[in-house]
PDB file of N, CA and C in Angstrom:
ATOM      1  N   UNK A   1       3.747 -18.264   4.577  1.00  0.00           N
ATOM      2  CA  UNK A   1       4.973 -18.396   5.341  1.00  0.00           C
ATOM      3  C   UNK A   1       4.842 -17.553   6.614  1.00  0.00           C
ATOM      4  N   UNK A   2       5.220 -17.970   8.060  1.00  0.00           N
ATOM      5  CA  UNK A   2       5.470 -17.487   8.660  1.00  0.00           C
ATOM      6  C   UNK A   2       6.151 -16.263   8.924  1.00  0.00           C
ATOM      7  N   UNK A   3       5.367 -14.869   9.161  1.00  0.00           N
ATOM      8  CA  UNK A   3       6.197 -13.776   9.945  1.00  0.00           C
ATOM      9  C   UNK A   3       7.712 -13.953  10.368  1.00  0.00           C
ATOM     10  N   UNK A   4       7.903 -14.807  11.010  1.00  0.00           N
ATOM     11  CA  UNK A   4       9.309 -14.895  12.027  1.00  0.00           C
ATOM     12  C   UNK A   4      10.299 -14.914  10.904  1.00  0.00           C
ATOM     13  N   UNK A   5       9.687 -16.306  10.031  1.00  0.00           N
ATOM     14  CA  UNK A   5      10.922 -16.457   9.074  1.00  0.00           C
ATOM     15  C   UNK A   5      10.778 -15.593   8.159  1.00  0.00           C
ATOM     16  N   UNK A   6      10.451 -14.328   7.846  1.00  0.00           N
ATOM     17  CA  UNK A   6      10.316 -13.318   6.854  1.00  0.00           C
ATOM     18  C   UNK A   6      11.225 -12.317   7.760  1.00  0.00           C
ATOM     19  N   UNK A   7      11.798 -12.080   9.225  1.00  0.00           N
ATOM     20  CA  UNK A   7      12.674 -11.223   9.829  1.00  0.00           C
ATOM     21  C   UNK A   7      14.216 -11.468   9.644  1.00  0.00           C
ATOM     22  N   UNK A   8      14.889 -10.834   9.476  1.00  0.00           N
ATOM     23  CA  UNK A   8      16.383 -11.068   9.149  1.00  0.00           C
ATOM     24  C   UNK A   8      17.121  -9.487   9.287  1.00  0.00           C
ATOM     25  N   UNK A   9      18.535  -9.848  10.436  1.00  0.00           N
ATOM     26  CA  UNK A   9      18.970  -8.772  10.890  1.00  0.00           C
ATOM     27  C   UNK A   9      19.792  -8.220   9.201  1.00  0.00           C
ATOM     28  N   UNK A  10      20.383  -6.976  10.029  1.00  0.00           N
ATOM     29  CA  UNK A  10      20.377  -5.977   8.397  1.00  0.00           C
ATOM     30  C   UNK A  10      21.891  -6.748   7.801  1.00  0.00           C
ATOM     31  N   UNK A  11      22.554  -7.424   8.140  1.00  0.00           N
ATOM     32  CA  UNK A  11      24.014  -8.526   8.168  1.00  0.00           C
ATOM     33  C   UNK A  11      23.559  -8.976   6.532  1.00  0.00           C
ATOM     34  N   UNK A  12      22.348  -9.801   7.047  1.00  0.00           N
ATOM     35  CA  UNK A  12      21.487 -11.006   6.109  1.00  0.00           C
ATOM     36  C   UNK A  12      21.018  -9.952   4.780  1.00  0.00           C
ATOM     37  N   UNK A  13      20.827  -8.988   4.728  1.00  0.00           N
ATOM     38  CA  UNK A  13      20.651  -7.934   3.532  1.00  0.00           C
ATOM     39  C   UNK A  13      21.855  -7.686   2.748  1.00  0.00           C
ATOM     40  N   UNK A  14      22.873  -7.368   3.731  1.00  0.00           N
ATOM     41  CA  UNK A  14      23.942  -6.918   2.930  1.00  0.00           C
ATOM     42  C   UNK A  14      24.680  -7.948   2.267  1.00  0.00           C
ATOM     43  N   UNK A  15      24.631  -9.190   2.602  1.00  0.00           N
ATOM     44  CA  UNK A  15      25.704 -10.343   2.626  1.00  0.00           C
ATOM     45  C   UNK A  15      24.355 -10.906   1.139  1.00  0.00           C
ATOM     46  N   UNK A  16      22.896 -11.187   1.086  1.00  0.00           N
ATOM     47  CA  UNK A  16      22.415 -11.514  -0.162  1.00  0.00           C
ATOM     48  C   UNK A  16      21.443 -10.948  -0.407  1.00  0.00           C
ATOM     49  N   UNK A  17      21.848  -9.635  -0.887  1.00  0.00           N
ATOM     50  CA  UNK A  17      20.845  -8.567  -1.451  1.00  0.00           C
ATOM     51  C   UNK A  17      20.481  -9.872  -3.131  1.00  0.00           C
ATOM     52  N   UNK A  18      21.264  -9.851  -3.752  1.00  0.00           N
ATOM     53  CA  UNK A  18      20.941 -10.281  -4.948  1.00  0.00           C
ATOM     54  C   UNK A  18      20.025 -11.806  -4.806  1.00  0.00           C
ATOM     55  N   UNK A  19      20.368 -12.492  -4.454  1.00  0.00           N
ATOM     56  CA  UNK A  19      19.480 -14.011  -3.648  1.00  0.00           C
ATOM     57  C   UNK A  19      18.207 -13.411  -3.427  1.00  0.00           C
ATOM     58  N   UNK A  20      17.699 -12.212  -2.501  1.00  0.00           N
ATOM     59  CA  UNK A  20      16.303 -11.838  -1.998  1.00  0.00           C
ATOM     60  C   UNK A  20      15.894 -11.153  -3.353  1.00  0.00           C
ATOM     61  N   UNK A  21      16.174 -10.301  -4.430  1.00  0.00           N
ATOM     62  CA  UNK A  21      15.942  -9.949  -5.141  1.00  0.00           C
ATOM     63  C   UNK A  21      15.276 -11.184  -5.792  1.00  0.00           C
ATOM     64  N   UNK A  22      16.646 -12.014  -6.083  1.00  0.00           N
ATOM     65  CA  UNK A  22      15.888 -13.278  -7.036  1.00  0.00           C
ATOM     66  C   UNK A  22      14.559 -14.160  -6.213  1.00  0.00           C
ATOM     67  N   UNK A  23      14.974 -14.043  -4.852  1.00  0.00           N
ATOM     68  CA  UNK A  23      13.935 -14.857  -4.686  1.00  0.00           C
ATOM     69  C   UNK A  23      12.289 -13.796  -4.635  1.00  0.00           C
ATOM     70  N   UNK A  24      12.033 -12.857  -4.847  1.00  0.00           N
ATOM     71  CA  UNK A  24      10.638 -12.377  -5.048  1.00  0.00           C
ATOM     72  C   UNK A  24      10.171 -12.849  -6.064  1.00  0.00           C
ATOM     73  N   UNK A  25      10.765 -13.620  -7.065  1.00  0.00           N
ATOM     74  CA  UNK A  25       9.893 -13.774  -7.948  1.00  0.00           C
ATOM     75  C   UNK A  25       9.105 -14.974  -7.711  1.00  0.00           C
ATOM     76  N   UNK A  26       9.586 -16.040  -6.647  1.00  0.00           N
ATOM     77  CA  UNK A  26       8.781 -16.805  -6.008  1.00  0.00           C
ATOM     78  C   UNK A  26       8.026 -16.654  -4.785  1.00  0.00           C
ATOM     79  N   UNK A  27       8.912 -16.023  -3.853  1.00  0.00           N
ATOM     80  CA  UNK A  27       8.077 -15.556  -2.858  1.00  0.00           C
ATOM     81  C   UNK A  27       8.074 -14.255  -2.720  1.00  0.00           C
ATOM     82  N   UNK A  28       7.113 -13.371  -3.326  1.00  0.00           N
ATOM     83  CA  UNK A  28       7.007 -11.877  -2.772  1.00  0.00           C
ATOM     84  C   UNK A  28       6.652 -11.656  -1.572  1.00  0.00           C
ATOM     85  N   UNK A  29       6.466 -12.375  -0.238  1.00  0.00           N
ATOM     86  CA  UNK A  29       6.401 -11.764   0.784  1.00  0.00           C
ATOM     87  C   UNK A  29       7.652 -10.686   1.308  1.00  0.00           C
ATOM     88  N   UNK A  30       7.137  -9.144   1.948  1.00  0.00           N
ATOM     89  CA  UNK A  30       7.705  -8.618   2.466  1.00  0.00           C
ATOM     90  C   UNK A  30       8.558  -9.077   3.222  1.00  0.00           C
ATOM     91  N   UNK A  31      10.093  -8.638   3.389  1.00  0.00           N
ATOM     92  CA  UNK A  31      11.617  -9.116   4.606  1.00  0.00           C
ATOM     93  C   UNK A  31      11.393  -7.467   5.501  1.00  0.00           C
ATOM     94  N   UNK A  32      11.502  -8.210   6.788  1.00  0.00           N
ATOM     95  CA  UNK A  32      11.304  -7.423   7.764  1.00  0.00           C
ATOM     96  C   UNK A  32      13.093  -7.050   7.879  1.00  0.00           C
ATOM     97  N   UNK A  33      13.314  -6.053   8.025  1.00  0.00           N
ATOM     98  CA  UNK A  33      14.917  -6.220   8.668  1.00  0.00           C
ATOM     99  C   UNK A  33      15.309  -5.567  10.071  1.00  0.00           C
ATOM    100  N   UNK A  34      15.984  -5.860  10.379  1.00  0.00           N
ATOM    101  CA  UNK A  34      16.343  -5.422  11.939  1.00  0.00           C
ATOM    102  C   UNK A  34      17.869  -4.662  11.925  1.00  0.00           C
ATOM    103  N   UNK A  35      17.913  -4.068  12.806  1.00  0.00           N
ATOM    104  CA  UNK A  35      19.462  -3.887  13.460  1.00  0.00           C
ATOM    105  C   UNK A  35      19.454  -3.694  15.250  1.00  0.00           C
ATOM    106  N   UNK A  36      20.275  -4.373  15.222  1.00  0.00           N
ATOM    107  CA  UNK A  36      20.282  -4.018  16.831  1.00  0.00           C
ATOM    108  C   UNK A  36      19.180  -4.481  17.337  1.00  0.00           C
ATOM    109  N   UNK A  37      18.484  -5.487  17.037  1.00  0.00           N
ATOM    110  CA  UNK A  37      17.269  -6.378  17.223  1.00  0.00           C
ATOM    111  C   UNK A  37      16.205  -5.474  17.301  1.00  0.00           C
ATOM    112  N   UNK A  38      15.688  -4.882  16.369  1.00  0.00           N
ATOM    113  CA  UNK A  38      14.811  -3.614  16.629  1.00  0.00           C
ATOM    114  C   UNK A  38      14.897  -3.557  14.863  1.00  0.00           C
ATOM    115  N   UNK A  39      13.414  -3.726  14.328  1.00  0.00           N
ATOM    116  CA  UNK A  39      12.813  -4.120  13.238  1.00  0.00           C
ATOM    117  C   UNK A  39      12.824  -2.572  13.075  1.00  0.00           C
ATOM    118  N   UNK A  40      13.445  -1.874  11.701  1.00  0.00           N
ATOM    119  CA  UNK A  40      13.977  -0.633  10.791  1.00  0.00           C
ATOM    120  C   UNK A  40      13.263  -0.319   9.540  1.00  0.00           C
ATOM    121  N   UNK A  41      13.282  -1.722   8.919  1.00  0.00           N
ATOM    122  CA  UNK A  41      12.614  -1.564   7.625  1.00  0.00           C
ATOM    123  C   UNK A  41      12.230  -2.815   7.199  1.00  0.00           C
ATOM    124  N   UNK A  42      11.676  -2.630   5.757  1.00  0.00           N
ATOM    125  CA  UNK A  42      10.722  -3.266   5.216  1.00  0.00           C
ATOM    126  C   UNK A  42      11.377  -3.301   3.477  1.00  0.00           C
ATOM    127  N   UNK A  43      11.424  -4.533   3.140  1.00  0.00           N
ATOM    128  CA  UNK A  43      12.158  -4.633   1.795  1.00  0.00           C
ATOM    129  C   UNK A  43      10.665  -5.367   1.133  1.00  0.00           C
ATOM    130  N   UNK A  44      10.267  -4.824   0.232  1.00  0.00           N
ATOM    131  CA  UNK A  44       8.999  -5.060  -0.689  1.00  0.00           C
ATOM    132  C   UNK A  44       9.247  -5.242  -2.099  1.00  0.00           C
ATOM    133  N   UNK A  45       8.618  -6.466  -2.947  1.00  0.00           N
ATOM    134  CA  UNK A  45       8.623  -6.645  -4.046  1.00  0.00           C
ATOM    135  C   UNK A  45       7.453  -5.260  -4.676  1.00  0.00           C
ATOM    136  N   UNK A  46       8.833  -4.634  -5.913  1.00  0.00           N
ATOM    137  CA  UNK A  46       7.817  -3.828  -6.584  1.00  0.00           C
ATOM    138  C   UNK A  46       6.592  -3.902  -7.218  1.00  0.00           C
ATOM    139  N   UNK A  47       6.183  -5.179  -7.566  1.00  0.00           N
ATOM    140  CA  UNK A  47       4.527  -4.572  -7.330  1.00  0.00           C
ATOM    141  C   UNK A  47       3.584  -5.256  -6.150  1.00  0.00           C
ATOM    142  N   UNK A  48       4.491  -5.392  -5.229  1.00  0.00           N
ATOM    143  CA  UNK A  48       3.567  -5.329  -3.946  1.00  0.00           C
ATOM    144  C   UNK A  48       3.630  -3.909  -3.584  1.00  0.00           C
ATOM    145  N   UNK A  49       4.423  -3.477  -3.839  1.00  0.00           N
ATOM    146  CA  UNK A  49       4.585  -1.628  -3.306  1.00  0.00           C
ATOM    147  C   UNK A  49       3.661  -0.710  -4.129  1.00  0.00           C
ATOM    148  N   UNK A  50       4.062  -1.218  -5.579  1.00  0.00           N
ATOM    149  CA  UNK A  50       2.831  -0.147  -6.057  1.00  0.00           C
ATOM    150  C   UNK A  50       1.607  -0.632  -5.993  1.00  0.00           C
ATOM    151  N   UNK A  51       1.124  -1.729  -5.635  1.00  0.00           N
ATOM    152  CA  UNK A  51      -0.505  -1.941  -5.503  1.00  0.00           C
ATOM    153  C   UNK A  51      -0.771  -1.567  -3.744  1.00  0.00           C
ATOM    154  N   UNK A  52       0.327  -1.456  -2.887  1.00  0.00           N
ATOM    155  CA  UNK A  52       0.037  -0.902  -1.965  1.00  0.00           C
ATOM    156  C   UNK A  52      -0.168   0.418  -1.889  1.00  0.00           C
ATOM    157  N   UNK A  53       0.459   1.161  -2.713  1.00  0.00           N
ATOM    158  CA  UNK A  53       0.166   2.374  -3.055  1.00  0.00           C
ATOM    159  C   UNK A  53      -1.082   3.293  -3.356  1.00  0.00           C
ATOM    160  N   UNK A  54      -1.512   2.184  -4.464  1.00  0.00           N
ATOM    161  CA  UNK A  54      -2.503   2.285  -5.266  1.00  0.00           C
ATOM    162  C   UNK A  54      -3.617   2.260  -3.797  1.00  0.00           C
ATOM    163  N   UNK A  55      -3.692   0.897  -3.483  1.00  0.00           N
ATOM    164  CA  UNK A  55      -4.912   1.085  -2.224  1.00  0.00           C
ATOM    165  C   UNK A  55      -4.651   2.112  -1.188  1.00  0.00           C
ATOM    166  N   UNK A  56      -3.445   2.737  -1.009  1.00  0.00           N
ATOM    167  CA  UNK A  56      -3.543   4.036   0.038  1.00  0.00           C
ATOM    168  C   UNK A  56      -4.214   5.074  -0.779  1.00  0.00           C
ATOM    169  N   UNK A  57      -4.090   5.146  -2.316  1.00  0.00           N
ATOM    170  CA  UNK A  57      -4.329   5.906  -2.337  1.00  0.00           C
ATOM    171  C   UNK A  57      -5.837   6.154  -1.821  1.00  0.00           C
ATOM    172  N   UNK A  58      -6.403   4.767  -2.553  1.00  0.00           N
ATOM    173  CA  UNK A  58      -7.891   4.614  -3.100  1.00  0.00           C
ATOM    174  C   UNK A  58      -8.137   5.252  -1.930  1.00  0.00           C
ATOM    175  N   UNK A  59      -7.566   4.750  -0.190  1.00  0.00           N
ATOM    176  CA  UNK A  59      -8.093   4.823   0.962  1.00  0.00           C
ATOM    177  C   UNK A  59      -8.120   6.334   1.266  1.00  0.00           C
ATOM    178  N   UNK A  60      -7.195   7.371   0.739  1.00  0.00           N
ATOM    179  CA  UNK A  60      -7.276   8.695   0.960  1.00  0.00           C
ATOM    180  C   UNK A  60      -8.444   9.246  -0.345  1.00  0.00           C
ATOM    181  N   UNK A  61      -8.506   8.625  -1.004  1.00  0.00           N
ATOM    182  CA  UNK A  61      -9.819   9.041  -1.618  1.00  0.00           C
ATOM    183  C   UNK A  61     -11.046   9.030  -0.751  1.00  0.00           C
ATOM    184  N   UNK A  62     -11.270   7.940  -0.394  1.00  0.00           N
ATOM    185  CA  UNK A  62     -12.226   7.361   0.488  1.00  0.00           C
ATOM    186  C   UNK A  62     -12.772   8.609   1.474  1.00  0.00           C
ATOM    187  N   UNK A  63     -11.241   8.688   2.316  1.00  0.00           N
ATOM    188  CA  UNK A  63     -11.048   9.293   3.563  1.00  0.00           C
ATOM    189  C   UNK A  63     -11.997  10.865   3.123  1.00  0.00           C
ATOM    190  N   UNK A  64     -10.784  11.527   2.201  1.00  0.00           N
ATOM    191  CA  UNK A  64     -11.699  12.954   1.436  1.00  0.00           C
ATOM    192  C   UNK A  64     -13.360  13.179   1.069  1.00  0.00           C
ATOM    193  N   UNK A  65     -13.488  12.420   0.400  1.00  0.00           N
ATOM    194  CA  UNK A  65     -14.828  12.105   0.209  1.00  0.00           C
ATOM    195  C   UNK A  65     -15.971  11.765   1.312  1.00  0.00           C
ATOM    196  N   UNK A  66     -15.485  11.127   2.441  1.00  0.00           N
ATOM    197  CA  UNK A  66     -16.196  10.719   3.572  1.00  0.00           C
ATOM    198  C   UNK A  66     -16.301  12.626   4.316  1.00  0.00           C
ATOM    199  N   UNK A  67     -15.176  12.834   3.965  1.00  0.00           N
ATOM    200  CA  UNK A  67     -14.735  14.768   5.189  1.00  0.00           C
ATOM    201  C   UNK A  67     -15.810  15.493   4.268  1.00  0.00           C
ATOM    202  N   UNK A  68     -15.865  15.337   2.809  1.00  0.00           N
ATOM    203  CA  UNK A  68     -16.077  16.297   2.236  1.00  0.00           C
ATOM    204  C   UNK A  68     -18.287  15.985   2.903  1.00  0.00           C
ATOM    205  N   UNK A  69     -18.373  14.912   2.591  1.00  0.00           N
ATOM    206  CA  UNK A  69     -19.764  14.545   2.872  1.00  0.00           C
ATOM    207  C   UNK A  69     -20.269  14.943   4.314  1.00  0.00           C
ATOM    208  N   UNK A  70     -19.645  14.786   4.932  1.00  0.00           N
ATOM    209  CA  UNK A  70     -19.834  14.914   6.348  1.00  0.00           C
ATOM    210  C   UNK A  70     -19.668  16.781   6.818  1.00  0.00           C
ATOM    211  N   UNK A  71     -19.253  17.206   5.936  1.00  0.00           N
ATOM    212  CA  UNK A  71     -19.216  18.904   6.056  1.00  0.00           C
ATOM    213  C   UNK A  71     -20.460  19.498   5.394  1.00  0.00           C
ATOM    214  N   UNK A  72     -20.950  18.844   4.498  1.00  0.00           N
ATOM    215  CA  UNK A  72     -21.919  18.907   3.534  1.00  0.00           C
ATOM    216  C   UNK A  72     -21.810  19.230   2.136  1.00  0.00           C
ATOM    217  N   UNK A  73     -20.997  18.912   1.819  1.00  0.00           N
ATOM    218  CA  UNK A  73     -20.234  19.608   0.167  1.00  0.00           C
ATOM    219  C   UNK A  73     -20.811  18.103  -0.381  1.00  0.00           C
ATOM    220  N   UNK A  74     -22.271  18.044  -0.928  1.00  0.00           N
ATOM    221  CA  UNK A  74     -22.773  16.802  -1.981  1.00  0.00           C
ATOM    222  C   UNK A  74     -23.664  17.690  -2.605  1.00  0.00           C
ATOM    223  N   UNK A  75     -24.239  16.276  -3.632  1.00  0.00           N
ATOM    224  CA  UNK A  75     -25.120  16.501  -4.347  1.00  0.00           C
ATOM    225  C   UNK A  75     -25.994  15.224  -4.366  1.00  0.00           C
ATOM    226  N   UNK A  76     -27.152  15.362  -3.894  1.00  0.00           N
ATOM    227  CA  UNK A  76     -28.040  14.351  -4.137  1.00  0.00           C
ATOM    228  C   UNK A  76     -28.262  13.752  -5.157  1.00  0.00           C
ATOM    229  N   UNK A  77     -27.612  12.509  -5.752  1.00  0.00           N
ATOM    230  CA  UNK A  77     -28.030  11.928  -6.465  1.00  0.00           C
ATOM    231  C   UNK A  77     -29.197  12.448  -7.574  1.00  0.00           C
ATOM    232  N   UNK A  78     -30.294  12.374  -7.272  1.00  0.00           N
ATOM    233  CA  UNK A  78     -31.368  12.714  -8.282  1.00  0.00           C
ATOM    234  C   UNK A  78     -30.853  14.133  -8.853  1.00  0.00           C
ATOM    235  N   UNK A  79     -30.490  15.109  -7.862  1.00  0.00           N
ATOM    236  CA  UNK A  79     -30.299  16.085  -8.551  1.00  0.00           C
ATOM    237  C   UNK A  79     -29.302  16.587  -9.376  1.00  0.00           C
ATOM    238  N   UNK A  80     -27.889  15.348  -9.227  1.00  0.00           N
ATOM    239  CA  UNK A  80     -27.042  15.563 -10.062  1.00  0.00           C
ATOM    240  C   UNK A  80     -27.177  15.229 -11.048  1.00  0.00           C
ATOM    241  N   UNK A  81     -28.492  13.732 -11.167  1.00  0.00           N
ATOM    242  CA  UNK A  81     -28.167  13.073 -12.668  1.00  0.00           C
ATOM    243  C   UNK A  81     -29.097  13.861 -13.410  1.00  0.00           C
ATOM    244  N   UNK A  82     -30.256  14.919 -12.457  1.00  0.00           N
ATOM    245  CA  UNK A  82     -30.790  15.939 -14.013  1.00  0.00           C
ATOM    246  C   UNK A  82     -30.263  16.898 -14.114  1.00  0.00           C
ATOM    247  N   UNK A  83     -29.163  17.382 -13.443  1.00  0.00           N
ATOM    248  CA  UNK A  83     -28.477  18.297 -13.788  1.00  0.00           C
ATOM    249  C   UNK A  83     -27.071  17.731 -15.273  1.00  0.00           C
ATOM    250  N   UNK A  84     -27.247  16.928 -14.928  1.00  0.00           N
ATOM    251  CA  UNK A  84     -26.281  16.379 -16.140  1.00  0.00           C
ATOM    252  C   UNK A  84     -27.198  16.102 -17.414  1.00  0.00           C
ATOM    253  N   UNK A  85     -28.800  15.389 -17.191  1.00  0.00           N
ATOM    254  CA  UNK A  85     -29.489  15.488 -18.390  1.00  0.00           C
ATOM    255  C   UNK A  85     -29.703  16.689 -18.899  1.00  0.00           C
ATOM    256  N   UNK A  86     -29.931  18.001 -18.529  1.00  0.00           N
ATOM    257  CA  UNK A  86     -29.735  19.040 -18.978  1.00  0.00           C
ATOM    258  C   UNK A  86     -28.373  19.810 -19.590  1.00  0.00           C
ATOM    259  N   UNK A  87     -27.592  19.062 -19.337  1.00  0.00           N
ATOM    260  CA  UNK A  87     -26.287  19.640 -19.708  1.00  0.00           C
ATOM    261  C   UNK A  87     -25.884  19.080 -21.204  1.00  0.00           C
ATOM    262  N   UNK A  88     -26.938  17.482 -21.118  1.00  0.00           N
ATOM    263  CA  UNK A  88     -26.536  16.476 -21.956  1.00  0.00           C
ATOM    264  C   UNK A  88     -27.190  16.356 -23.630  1.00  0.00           C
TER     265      UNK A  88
END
């Protein structure tokens, strides 16, 4: 579905909150909302929110792990996995 028709001023929220509710279960695309023609927020089906979540997080994992490597805080491979056969 088109962007455009996913925008609706904040009027269209208050007047069928319950209608957009029901309708995520067919269409979970995100409703953009506006006031004052100037886009405010973002109404999201709950598990589009928590799997968006989930991938920010993954992505701040990512992010850490990339800082931590790049400072030099690793372990070479070979030398971690005999450091674990010795442990093991």
């Amino acid at each position: 579905m088109s962007l455009a028709t996913q925008i609706k001023p904040i009027s269209y929220l208050k007047s069928n909150a319950a209608d957009i509710v029901r309708n995520f279960a067919v269409n979970p695309e995100s409703l953009i909302i506006t006031q004052n023609g100037e886009a405010k927020m973002v109404v999201v089906e709950i598990n589009q929110y928590e799997k968006q979540q989930e991938q920010l997080a993954l992505l701040r994992l990512i992010a850490l792990g990339r800082k931590e490597y790049q400072a030099g805080n690793y372990t070479e491979a070979e030398t971690f996995f005999e450091e674990m056969d010795k442990e093991g």
